[in-house]
Protein backbone atom coordinates (compact mmCIF):
# COMPACT_ATOMS: atom_id res chain seq x y z
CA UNK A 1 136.92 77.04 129.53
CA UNK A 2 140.21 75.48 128.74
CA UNK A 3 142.25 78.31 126.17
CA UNK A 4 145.23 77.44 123.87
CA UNK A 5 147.32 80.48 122.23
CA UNK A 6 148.98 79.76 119.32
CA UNK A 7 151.43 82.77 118.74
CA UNK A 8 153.79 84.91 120.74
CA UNK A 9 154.30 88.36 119.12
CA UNK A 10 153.09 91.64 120.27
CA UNK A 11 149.69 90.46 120.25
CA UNK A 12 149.64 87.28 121.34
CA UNK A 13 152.19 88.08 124.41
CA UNK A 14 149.83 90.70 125.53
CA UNK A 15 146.66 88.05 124.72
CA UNK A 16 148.43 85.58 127.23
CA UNK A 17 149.37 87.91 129.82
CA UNK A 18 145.59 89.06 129.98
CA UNK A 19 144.17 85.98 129.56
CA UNK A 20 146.27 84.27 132.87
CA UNK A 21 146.49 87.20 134.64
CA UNK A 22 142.52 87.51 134.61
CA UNK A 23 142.45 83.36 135.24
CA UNK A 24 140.13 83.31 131.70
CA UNK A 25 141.12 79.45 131.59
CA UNK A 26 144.39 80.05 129.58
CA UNK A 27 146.43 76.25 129.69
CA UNK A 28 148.49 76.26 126.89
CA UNK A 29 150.62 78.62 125.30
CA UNK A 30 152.91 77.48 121.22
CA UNK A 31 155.38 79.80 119.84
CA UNK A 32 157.82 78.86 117.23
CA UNK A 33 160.98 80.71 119.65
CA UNK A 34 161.82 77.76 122.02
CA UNK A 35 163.39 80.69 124.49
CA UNK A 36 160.60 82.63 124.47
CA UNK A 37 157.85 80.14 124.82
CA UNK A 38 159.41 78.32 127.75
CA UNK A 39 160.35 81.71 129.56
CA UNK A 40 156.29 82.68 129.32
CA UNK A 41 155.01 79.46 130.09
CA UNK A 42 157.36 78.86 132.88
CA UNK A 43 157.00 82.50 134.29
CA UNK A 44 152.92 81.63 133.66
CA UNK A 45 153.11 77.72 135.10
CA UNK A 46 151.44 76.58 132.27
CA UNK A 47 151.97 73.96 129.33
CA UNK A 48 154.03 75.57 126.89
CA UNK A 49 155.36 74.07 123.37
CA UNK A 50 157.27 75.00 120.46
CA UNK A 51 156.00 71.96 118.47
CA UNK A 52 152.49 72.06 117.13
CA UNK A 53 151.66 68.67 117.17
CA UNK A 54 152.44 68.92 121.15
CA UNK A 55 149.16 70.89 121.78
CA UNK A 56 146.97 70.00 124.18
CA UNK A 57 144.04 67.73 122.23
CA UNK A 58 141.25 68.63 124.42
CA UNK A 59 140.97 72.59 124.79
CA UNK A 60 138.01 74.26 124.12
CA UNK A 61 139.32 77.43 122.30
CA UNK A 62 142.25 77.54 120.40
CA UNK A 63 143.35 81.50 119.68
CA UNK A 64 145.60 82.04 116.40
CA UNK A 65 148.04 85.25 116.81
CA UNK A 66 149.98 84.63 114.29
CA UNK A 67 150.71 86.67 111.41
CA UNK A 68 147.77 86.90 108.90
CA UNK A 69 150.01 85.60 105.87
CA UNK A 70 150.28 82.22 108.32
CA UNK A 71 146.77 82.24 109.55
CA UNK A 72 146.08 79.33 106.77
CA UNK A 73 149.00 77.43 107.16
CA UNK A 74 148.83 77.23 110.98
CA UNK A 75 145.11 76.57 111.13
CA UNK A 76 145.20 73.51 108.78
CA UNK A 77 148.49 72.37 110.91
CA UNK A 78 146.19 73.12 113.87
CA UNK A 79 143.15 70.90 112.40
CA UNK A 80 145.31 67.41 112.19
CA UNK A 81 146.49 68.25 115.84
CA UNK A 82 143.06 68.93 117.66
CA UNK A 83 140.61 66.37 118.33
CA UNK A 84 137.84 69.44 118.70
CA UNK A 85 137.02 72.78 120.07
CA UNK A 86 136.99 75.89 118.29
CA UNK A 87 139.56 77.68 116.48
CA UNK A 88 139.58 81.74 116.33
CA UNK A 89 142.37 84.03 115.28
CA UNK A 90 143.12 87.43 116.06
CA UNK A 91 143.61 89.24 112.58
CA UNK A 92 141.81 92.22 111.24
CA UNK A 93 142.09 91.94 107.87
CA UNK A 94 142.06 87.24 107.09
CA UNK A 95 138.25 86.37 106.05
């Protein structure tokens, strides 16, 4: 399975530390922070981005850990990037 995180903050660092260190399939990694989102993917050797529309097309799981008052935002940004696969987030609390 080819995994893209969208989302760098506590839980999404710890999300893509797990998911590569574990070799779950994780290829892409977005974060809005340039610096830190080219340190991780670097450190991780794997595509990294801080522009949306630079995603990867063709992953099979895209995880949102962003910030539930962006969940919308980002996942509608998210739908006129991806071409398919399936779009989760991380939140507790978003329907």
């Amino acid at each position: 399975m080819k995994i893209g995180l969208i989302g760098l903050g506590n839980a999404g660092s710890q999300l893509a530390r797990v998911l590569h260190r574990k070799h779950l399939g994780l290829q892409a990694i977005f974060s809005r922070d340039a610096q830190k989102v080219e340190k991780e993917g670097k450190r991780m050797r794997i595509f990294y981005t801080n522009e949306l529309a630079k995603l990867p097309v063709d992953l099979d799981l895209y995880i949102l850990a962003v910030p539930d008052g962006a969940i919308t935002e980002v996942a509608a940004q998210l739908a006129g990037v991806i071409e398919g696969g399936s779009v989760v987030h991380v939140s507790g609390s978003q329907p």
